[in-house]
C-alpha atoms as a PDB file:
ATOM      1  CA  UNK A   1      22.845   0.705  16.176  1.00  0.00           C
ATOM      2  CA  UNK A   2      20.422   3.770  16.383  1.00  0.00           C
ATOM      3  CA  UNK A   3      23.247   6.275  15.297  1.00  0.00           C
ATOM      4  CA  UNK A   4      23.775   4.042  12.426  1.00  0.00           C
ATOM      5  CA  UNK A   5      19.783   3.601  11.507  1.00  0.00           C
ATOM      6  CA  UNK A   6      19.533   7.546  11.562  1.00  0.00           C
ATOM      7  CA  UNK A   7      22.727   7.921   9.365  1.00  0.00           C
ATOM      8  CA  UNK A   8      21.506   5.856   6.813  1.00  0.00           C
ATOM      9  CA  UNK A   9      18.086   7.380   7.152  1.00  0.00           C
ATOM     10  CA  UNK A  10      19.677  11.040   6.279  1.00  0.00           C
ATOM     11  CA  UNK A  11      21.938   9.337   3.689  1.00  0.00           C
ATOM     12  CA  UNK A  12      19.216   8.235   2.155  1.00  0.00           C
ATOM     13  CA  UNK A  13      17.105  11.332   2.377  1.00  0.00           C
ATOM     14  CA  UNK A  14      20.026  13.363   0.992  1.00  0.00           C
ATOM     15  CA  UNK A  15      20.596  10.538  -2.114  1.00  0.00           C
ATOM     16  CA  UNK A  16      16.630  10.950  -2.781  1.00  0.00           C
ATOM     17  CA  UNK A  17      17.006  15.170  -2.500  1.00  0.00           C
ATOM     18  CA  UNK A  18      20.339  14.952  -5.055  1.00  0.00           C
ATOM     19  CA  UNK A  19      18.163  12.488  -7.546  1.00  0.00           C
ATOM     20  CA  UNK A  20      15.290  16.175  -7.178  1.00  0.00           C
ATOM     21  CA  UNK A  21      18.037  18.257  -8.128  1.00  0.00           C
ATOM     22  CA  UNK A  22      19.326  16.465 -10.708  1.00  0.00           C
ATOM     23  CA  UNK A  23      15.991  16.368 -12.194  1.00  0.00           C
ATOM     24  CA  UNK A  24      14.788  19.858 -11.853  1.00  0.00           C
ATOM     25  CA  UNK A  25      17.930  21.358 -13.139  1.00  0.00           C
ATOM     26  CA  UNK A  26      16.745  19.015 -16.643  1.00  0.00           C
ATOM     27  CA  UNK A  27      13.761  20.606 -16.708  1.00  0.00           C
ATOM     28  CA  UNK A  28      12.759  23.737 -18.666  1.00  0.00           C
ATOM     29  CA  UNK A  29      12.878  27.193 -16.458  1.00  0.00           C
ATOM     30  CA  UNK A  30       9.062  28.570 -16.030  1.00  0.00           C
ATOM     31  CA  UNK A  31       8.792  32.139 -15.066  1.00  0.00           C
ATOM     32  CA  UNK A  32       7.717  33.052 -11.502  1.00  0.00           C
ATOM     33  CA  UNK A  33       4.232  34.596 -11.051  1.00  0.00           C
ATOM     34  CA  UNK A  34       4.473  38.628 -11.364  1.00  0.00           C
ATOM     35  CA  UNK A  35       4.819  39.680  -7.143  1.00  0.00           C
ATOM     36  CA  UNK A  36       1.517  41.989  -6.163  1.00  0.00           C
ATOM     37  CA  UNK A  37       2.383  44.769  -4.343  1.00  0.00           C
ATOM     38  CA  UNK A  38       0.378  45.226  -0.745  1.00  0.00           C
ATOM     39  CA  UNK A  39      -1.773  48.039  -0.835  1.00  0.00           C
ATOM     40  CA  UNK A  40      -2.827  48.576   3.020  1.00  0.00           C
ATOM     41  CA  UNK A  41      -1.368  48.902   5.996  1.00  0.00           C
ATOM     42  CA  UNK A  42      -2.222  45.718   6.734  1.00  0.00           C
ATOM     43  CA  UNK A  43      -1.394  44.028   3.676  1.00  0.00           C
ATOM     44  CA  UNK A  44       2.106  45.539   4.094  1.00  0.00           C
ATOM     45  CA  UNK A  45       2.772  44.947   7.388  1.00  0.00           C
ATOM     46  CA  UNK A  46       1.831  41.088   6.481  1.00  0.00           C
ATOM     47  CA  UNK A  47       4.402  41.062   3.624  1.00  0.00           C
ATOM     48  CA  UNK A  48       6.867  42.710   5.852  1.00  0.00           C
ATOM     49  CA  UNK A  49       6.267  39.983   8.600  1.00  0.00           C
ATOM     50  CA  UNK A  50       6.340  37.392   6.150  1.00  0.00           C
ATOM     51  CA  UNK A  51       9.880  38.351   4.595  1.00  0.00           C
ATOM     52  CA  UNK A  52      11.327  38.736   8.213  1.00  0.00           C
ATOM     53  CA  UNK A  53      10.551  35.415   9.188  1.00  0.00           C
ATOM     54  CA  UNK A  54      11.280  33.785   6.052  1.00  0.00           C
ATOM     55  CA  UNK A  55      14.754  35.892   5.899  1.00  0.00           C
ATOM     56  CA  UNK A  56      15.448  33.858   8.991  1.00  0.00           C
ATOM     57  CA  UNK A  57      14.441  30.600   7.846  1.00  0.00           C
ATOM     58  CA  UNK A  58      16.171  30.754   4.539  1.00  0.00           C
ATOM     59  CA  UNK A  59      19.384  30.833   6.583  1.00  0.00           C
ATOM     60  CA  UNK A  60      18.639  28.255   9.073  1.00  0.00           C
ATOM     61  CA  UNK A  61      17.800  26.121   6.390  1.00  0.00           C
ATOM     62  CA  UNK A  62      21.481  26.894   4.927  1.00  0.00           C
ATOM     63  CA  UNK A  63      22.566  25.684   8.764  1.00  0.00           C
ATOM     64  CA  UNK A  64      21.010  22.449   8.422  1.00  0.00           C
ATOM     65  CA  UNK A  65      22.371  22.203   4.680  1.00  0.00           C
ATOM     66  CA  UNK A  66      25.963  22.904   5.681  1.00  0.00           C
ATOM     67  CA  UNK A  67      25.548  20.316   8.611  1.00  0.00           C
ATOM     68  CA  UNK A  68      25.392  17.733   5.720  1.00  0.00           C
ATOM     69  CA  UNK A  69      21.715  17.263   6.061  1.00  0.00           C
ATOM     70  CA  UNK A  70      19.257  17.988   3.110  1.00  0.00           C
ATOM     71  CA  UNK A  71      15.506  18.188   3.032  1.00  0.00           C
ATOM     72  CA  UNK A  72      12.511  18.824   0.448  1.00  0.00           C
ATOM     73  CA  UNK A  73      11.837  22.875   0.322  1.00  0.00           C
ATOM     74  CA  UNK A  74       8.703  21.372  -0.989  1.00  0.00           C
ATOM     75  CA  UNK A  75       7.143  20.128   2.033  1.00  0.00           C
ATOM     76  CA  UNK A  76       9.132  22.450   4.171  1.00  0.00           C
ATOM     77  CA  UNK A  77       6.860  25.116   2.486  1.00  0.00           C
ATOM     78  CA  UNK A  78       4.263  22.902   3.340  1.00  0.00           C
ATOM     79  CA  UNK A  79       4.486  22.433   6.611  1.00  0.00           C
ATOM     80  CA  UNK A  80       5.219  26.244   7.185  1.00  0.00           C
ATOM     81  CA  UNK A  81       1.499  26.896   5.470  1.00  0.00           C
ATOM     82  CA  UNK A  82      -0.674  24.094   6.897  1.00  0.00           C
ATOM     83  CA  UNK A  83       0.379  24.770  10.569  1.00  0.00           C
ATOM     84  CA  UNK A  84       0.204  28.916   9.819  1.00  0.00           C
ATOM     85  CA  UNK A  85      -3.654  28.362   8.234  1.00  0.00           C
ATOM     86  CA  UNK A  86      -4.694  25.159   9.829  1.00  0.00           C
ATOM     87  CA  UNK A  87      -2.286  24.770  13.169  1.00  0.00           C
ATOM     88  CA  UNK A  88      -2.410  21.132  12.177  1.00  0.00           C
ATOM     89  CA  UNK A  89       0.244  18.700  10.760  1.00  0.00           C
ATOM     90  CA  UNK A  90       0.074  15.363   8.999  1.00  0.00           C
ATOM     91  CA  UNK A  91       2.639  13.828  11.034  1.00  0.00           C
ATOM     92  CA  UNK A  92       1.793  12.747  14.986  1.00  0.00           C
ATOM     93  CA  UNK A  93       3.638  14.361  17.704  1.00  0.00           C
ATOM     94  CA  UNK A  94       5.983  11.224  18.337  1.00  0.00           C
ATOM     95  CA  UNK A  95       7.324  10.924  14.944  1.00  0.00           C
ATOM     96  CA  UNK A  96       7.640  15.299  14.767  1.00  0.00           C
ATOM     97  CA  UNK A  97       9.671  14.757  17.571  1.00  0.00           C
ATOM     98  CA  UNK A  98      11.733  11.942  16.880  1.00  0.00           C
ATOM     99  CA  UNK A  99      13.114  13.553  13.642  1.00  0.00           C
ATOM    100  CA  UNK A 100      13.619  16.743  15.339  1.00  0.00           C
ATOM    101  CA  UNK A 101      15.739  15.337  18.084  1.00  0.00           C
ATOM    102  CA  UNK A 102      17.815  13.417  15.240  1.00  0.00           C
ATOM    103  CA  UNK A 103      18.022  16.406  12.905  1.00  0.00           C
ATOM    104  CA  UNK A 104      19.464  18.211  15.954  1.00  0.00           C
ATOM    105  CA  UNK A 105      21.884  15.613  16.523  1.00  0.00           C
ATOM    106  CA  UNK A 106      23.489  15.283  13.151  1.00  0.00           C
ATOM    107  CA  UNK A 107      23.673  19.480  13.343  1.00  0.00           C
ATOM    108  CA  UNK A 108      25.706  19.131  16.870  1.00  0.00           C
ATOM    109  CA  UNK A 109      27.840  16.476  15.528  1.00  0.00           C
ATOM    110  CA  UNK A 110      28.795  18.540  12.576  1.00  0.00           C
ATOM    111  CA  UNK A 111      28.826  21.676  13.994  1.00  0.00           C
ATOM    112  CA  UNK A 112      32.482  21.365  15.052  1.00  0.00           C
ATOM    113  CA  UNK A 113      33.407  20.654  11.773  1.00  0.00           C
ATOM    114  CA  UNK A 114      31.647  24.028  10.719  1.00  0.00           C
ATOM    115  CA  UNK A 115      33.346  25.992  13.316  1.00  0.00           C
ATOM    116  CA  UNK A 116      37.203  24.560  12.053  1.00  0.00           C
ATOM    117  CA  UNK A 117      36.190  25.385   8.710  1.00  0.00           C
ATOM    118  CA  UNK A 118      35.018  28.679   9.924  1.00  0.00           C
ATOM    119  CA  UNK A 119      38.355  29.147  11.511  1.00  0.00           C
ATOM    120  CA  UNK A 120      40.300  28.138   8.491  1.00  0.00           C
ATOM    121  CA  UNK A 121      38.731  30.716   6.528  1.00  0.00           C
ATOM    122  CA  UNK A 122      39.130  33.324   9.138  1.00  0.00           C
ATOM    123  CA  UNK A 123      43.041  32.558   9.428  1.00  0.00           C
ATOM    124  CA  UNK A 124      42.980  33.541   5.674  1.00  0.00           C
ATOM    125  CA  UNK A 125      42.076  37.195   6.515  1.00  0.00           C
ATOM    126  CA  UNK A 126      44.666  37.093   9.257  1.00  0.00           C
ATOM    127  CA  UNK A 127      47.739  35.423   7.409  1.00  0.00           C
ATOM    128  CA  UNK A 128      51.052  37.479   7.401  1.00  0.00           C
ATOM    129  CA  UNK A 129      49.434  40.952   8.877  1.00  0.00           C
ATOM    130  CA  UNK A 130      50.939  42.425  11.890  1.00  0.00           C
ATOM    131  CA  UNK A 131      47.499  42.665  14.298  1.00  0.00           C
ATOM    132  CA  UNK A 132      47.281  45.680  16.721  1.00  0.00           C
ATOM    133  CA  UNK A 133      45.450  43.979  19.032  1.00  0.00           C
ATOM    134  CA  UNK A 134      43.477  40.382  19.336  1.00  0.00           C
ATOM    135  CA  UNK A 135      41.374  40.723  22.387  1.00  0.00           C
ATOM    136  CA  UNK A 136      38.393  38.164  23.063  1.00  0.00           C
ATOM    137  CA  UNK A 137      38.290  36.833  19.353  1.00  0.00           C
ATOM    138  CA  UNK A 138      38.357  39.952  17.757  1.00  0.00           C
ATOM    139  CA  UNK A 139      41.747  40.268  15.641  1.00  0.00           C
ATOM    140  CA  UNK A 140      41.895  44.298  14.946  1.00  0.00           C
ATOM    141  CA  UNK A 141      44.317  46.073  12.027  1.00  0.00           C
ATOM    142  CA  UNK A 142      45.280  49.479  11.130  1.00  0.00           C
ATOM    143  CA  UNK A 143      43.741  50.654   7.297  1.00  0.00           C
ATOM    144  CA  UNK A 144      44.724  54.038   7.670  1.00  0.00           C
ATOM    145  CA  UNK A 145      46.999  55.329  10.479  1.00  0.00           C
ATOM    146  CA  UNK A 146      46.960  58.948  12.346  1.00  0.00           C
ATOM    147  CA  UNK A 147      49.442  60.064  14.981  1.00  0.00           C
ATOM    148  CA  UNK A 148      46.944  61.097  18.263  1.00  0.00           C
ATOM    149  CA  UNK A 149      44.578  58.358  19.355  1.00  0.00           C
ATOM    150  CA  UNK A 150      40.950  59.580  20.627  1.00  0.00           C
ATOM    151  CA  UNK A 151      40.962  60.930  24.443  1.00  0.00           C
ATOM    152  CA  UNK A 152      38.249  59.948  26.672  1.00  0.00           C
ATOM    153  CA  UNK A 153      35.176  62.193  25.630  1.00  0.00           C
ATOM    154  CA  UNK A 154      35.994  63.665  22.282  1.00  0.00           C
ATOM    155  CA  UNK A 155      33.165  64.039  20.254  1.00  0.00           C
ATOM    156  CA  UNK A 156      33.815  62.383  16.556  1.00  0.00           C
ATOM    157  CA  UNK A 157      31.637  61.165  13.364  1.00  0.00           C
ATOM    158  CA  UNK A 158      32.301  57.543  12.910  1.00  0.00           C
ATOM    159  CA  UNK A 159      31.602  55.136   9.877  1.00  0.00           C
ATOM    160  CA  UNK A 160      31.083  51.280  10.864  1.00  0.00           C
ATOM    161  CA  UNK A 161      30.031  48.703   8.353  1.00  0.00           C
ATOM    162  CA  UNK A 162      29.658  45.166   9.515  1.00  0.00           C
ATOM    163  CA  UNK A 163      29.078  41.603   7.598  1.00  0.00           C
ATOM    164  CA  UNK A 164      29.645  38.678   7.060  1.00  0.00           C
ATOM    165  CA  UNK A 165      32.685  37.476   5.031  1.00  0.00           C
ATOM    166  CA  UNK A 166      30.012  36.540   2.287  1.00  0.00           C
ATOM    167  CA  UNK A 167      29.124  40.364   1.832  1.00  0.00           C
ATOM    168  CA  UNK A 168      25.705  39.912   3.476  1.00  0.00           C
ATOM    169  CA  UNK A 169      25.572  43.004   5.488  1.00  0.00           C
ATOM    170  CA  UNK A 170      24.959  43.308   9.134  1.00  0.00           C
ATOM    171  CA  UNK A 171      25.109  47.135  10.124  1.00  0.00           C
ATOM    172  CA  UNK A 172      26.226  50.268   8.252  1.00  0.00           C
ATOM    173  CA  UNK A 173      26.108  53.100   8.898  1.00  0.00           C
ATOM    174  CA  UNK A 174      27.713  56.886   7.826  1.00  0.00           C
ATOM    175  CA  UNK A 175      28.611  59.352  10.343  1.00  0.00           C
ATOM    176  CA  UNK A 176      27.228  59.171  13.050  1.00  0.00           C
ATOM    177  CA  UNK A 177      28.120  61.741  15.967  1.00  0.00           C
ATOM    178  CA  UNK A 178      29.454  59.912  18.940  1.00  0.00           C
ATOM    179  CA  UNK A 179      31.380  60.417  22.149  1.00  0.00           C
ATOM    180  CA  UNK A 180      34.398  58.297  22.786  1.00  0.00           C
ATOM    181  CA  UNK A 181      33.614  56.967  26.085  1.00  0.00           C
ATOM    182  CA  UNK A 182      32.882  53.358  27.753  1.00  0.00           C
ATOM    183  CA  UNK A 183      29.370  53.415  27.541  1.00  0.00           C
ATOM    184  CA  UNK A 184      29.770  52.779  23.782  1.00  0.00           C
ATOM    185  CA  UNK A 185      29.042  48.898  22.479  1.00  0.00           C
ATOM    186  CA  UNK A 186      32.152  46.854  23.486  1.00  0.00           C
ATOM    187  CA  UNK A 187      33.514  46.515  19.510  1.00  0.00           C
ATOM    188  CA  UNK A 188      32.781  50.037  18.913  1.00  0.00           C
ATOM    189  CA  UNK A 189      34.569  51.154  21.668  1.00  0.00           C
ATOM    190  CA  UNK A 190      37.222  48.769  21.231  1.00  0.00           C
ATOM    191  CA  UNK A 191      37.828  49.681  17.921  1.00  0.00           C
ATOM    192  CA  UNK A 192      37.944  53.667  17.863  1.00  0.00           C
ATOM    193  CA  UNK A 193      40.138  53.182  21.093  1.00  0.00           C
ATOM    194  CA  UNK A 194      42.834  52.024  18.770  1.00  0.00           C
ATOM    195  CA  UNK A 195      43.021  54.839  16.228  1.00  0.00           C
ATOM    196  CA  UNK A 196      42.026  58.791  15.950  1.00  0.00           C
ATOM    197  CA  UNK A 197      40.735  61.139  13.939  1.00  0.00           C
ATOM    198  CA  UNK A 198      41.285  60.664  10.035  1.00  0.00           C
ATOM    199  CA  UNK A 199      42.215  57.219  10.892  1.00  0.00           C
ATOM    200  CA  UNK A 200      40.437  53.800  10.279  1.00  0.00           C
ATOM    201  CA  UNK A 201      41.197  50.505  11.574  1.00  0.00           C
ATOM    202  CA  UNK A 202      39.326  47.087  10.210  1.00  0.00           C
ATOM    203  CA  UNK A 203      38.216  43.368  13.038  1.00  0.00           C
ATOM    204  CA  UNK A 204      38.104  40.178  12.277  1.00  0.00           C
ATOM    205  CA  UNK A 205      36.174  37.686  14.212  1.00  0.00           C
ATOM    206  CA  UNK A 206      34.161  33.944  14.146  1.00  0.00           C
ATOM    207  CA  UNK A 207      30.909  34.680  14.955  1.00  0.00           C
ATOM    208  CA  UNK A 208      30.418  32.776  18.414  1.00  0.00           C
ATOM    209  CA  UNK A 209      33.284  34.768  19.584  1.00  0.00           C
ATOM    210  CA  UNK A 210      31.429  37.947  19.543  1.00  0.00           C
ATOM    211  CA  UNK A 211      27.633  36.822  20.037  1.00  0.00           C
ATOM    212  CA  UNK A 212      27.791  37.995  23.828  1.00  0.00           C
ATOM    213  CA  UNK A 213      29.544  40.999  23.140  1.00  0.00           C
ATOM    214  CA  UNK A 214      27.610  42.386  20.073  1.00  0.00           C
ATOM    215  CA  UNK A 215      24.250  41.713  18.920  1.00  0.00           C
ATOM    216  CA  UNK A 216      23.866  39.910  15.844  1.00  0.00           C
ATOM    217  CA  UNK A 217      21.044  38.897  13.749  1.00  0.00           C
ATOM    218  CA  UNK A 218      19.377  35.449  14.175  1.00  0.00           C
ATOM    219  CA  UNK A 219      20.566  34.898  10.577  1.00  0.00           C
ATOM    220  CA  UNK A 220      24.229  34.635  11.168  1.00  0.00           C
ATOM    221  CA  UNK A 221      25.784  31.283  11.947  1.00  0.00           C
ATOM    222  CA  UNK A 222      28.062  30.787  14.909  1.00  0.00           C
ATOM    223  CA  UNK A 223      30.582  30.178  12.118  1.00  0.00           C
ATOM    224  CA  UNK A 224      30.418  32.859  10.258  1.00  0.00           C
ATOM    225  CA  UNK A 225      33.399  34.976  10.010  1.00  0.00           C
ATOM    226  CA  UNK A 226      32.516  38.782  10.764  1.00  0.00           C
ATOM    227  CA  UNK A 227      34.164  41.724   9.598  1.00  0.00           C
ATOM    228  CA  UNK A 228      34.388  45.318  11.295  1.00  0.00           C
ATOM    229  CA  UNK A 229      34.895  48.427   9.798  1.00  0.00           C
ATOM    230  CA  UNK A 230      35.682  51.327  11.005  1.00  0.00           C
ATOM    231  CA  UNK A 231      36.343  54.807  10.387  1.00  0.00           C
ATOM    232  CA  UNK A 232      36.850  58.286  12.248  1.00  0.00           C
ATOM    233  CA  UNK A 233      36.079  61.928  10.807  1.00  0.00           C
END
């Protein structure tokens, strides 16, 4: 009976959110407010903070959005500003926690779902291509193939760009000096140890099969599919 009080509490919530939508997208587009550009240190250091943490909560809101669950930006925004300038809320600790704990537990029950559709898309990137080697989640291919593999402590310039299968980018960088050897970050390693010079190789991977192995930002979802490129000078 509780499971079905809290369902129909969220369907609700997301049938008042869709009626929002529906009437804001009906309503005539007002420009935003020219941005001011910090002048201090302090000032910039504040804006800098401010997009960091709200770079993170833009896509943990998209977390709680893909779990089926929807909620007003409106008061979310409020929240956010009366606790940062007042460290007070509206709502009493019981009821703060009781829709926390429920929140959580639609996002549990529907992150399964997530992680199958992850995989689905993932198997998209893989279908009909001959792998070189799938080794804890990662599924690794050739993009440009050399005859001599690396040898343990050759010194080569390697290009890596990793994201997500959305584009949003994780890591990039150009030519960078490195020696081949094990003390390298496990995909890194993993992934020059299966080509050489003048060659390039590409990895595919779900996000929570790689979060132990390589760090990734607190913005990417467990399903998220990943993709690793690589290439050797």
């Amino acid at each position: 009976m509780k499971n079905e009080q809290q369902e129909k509490r969220l369907q609700a919530s997301n049938d008042k959110l869709t009626a929002e939508l529906e009437t804001a997208k009906k309503q005539p587009v007002v420009a935003a407010a020219p941005l001011t550009d910090p002048k201090s240190d302090a000032e910039r250091d504040g804006y800098m903070l401010g997009q960091s943490i709200a770079s993170n909560a833009v896509v943990q809101l998209q977390m709680v959005k893909d779990t089926g669950l929807t909620i007003s930006l409106e008061q979310l925004i409020a929240g956010f500003s009366t606790q940062l300038q007042t460290g007070t809320s509206v709502m009493n600790s019981e009821e703060m926690s009781r829709r926390y704990a429920a929140m959580q537990e639609a996002i549990n029950k529907n992150m399964g779902s997530l992680i199958e559709k992850g995989y689905a898309r993932l198997n998209k990137q893989l279908d009909k291509r001959k792998s070189l080697l799938t080794q804890n989640g990662v599924h690794w291919f050739t993009v440009k193939s050399v005859n001599a593999k690396l040898i343990p402590e050759q010194q080569v310039q390697v290009s890596v760009k990793v994201s997500t299968l959305s584009g949003k980018v994780i890591n990039d960088f150009a030519d960078d000096k490195v020696v081949f050897d094990n003390t390298l970050p496990p995909l890194l390693y993993e992934g020059m140890s299966l080509t050489g010079t003048g060659g390039a190789v590409e990895g595919w991977a779900l996000a929570k099969d790689i979060f132990e192995r390589e760090p990734l930002p607190p913005w990417v979802a467990p399903y998220d599919v990943i993709h690793y490129q690589l290439a050797i000078k």
